[in-house]
Protein backbone atom coordinates (compact mmCIF):
# COMPACT_ATOMS: atom_id res chain seq x y z
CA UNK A 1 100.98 -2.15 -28.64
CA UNK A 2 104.36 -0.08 -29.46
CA UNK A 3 104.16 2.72 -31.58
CA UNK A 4 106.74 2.80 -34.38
CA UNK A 5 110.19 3.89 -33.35
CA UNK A 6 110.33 7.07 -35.95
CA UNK A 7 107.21 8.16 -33.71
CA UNK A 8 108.76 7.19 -30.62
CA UNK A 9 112.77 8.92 -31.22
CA UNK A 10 110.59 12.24 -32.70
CA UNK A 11 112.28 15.81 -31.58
CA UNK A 12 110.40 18.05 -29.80
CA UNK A 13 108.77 19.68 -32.41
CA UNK A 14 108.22 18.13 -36.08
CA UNK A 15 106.59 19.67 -38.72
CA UNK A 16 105.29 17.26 -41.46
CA UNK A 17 105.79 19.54 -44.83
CA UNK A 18 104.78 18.51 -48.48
CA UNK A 19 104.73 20.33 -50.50
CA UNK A 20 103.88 24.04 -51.23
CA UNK A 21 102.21 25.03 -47.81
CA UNK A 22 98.79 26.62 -48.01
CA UNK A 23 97.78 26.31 -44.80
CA UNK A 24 96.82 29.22 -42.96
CA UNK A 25 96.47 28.56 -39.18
CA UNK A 26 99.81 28.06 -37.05
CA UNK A 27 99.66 25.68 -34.53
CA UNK A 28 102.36 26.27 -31.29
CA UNK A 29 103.08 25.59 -28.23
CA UNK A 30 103.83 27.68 -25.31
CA UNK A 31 106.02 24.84 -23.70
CA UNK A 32 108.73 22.90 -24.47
CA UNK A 33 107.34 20.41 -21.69
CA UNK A 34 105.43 19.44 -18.36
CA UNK A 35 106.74 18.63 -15.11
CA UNK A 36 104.43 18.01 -12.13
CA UNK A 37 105.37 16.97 -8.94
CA UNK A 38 104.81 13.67 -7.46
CA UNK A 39 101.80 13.92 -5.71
CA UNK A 40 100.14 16.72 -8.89
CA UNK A 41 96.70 15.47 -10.32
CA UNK A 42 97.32 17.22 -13.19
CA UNK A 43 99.36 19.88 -15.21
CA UNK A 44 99.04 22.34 -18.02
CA UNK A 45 99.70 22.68 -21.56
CA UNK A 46 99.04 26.02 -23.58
CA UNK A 47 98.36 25.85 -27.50
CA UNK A 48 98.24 28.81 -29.45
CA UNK A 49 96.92 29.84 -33.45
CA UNK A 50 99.10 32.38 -34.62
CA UNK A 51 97.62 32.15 -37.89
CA UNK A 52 94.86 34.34 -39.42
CA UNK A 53 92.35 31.05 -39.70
CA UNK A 54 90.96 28.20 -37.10
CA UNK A 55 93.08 25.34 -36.41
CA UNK A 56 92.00 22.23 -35.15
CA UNK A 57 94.50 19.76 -33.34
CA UNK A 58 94.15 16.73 -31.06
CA UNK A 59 96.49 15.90 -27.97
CA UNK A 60 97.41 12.26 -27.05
CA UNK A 61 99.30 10.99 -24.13
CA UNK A 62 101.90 7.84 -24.14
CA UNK A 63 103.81 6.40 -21.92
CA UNK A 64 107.47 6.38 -22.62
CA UNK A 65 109.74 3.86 -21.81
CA UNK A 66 112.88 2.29 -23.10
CA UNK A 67 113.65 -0.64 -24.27
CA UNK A 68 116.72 -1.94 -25.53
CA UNK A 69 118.12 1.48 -25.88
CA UNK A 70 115.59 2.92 -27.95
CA UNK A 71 112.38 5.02 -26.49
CA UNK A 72 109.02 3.19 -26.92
CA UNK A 73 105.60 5.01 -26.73
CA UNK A 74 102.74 3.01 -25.47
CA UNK A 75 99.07 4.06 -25.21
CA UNK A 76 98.16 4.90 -21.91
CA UNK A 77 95.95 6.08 -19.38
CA UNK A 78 97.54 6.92 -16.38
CA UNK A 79 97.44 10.43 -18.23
CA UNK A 80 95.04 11.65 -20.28
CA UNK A 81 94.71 15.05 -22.26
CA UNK A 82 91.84 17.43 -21.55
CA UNK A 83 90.37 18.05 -24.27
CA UNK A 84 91.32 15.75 -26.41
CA UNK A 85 90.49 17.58 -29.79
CA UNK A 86 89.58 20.98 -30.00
CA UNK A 87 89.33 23.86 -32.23
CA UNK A 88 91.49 26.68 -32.18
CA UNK A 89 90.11 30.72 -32.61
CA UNK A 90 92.62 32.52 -35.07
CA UNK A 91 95.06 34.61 -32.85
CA UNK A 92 93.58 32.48 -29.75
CA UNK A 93 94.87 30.01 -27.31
CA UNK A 94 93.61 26.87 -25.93
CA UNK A 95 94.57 25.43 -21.93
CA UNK A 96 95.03 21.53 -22.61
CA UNK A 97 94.97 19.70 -18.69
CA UNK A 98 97.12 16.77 -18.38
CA UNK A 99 95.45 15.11 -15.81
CA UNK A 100 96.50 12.01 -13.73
CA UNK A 101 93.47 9.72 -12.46
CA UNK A 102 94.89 8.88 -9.11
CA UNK A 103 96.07 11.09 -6.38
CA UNK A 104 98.74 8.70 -5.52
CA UNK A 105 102.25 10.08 -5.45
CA UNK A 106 104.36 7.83 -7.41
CA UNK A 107 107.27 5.89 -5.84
CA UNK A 108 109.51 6.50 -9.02
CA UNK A 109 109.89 8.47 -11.89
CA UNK A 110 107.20 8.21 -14.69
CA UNK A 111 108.07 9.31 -18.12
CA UNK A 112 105.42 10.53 -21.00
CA UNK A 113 105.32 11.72 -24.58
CA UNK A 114 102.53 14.06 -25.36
CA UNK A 115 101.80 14.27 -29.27
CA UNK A 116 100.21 17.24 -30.67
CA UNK A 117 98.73 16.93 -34.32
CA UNK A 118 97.32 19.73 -35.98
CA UNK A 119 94.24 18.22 -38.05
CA UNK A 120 92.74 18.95 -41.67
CA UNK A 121 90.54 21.93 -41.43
CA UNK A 122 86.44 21.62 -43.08
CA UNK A 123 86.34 20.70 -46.98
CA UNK A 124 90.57 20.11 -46.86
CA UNK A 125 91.20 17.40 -48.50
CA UNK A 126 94.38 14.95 -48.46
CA UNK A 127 94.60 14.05 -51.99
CA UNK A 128 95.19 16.82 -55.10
CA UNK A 129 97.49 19.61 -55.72
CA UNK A 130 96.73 21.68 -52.85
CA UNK A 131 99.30 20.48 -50.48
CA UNK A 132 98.73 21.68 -46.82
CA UNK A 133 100.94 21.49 -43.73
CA UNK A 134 100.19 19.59 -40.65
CA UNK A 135 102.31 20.12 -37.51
CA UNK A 136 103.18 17.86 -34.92
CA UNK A 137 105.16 18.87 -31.77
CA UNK A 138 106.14 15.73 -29.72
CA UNK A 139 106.71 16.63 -25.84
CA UNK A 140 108.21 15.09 -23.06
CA UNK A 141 106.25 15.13 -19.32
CA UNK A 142 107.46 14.14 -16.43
CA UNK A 143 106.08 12.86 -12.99
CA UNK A 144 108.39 13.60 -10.28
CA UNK A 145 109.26 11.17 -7.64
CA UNK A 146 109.77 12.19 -4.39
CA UNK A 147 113.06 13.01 -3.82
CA UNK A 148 114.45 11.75 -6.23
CA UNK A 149 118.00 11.02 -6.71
CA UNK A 150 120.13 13.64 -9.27
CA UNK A 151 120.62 12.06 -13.14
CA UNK A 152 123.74 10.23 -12.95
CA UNK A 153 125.20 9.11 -16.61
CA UNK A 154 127.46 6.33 -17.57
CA UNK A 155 128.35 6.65 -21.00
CA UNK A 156 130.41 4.01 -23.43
CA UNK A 157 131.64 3.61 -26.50
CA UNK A 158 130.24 0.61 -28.62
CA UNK A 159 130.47 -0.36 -32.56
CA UNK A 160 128.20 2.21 -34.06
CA UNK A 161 127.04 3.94 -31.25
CA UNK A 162 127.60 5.44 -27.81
CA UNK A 163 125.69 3.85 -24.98
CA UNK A 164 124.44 6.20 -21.61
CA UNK A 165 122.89 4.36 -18.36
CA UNK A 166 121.14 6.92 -15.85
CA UNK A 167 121.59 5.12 -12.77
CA UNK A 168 119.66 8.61 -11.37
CA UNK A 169 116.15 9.16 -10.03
CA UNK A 170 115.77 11.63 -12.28
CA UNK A 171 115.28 11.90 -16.52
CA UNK A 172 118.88 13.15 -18.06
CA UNK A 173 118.10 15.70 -20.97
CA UNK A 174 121.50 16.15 -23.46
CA UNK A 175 121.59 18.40 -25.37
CA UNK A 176 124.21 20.20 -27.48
CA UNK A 177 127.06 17.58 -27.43
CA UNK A 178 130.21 16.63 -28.42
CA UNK A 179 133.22 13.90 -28.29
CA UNK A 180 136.62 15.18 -27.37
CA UNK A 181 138.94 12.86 -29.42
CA UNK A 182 142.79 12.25 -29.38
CA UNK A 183 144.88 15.74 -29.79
CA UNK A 184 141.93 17.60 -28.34
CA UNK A 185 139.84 17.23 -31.76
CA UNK A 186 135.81 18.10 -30.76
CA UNK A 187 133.52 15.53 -32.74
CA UNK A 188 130.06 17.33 -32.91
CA UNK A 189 127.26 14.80 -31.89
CA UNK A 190 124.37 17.01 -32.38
CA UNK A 191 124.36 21.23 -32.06
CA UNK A 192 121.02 20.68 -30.53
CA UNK A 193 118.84 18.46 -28.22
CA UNK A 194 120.60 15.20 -28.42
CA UNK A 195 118.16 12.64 -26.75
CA UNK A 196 117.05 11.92 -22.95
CA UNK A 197 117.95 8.97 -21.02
CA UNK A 198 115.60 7.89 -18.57
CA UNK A 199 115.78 7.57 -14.75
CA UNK A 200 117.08 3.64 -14.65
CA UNK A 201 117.29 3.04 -18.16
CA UNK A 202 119.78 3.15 -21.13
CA UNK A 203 119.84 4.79 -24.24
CA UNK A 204 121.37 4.03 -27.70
CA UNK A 205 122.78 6.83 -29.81
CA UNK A 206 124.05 5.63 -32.90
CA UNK A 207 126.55 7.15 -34.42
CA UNK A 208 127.76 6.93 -38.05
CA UNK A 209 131.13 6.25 -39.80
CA UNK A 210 132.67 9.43 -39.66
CA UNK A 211 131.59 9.81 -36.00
CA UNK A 212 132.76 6.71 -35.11
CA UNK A 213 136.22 6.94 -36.95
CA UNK A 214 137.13 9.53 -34.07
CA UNK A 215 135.18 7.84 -31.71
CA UNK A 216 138.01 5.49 -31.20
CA UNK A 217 139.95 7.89 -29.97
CA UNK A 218 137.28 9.82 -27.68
CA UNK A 219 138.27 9.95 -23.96
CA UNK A 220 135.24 12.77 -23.04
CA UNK A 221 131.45 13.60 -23.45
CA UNK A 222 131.20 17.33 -23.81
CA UNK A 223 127.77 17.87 -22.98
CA UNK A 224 124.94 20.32 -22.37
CA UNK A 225 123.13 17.99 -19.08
CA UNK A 226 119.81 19.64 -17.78
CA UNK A 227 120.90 22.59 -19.52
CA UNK A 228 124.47 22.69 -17.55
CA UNK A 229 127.90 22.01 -19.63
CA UNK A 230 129.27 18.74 -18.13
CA UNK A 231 132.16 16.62 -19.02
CA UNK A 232 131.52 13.15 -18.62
CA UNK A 233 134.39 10.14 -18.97
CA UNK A 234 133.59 7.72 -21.96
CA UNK A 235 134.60 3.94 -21.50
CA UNK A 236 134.57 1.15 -23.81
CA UNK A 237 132.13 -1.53 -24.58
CA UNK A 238 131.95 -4.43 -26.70
């Protein structure tokens, strides 16, 4: 079963606001992700209440593929959150384990999303004028292969988007990006995290009219790659 795509393409951190907020707890996290290597049972996830009130929130796990350019979240359990659902003191933090059933080190790269949902506090209710705010931060985890081979992008331009291949071992995180176009013109993409493409997959970025109206023209990817400025050559697709 796939999730919906809006689920699937969310940012790192959402929050799902209706509203006047009234809520009172303040769900975070300590991380922007989790990495373990390949042969890890298990890694860590810190939550924290900075609010003056209990919060409760419940951690799922997905796999996270892609699939004809755009990320797809599957239920799985080759990783599963520990505990689940919990309840968070006010001021207090909660350790989440991410744990992996086998002990097997995998032979390639394996890619999750882990979805944290802050849930409706005792006598809250959904419906009526009291409109509360639930958070949801969406993270990526990785499992390491070993070894693995460095990202290694391909990018393209296509009608209405730009198209990147990883032919790497390893997950390719852009960030702040942008397309340098005929006379030197910089075409922002996004001034933040732009998307990841996964080790042997490709990923779709579409791109709307204005974009694409310099796009034409674009020779370069200006890119923040793993958190280092790259410049990668763009070629053209169909």
């Amino acid at each position: 079963m796939r999730l919906p795509r809006r689920l699937a393409a969310a940012a790192f951190a959402l929050a799902l606001v209706a509203g006047v907020a009234s809520a009172r707890g303040q769900l975070q996290t300590r991380q922007t992700g989790v990495d373990l290597d390949a042969g890890d049972r298990a890694g860590r996830l810190v939550l924290a209440n900075t609010g003056d009130a209990p919060v409760a929130a419940q951690v799922r796990v997905y796999a996270w593929s892609q699939v004809d350019g755009q990320d797809v979240l599957e239920p799985t359990d080759a990783m599963v959150a520990s505990p689940p659902i919990m309840e968070i003191a006010a001021g207090g933090e909660q350790l989440v384990r991410l744990v992996r059933p086998t002990a097997a080190p995998v032979e390639r790269e394996q890619s999750y999303r882990i979805v944290v949902d802050e849930l409706p506090g005792q006598g809250e209710s959904e419906a009526g004028s009291a409109i509360k705010v639930r958070m949801r931060y969406v993270l990526p985890a990785f499992v390491r292969a070993p070894d693995p081979a460095p990202a290694a992008l391909e990018c393209r331009i296509e009608p209405r988007a730009m198209v990147c291949r990883n032919t790497g071992g390893r997950a390719a995180q852009l960030g702040r990006s942008h397309l340098l176009a005929a006379g030197g013109r910089r075409v922002e993409l996004s001034p933040g995290l732009l998307g990841y493409v996964l080790a042997g997959n490709t990923r779709r970025f579409e791109l709307d009219a204005p974009v694409m109206a310099a796009a034409g023209s674009a020779t370069q990817l200006e890119v923040l790659l793993d958190g280092q400025p790259a410049s990668l050559p763009l070629a053209r697709g169909r």
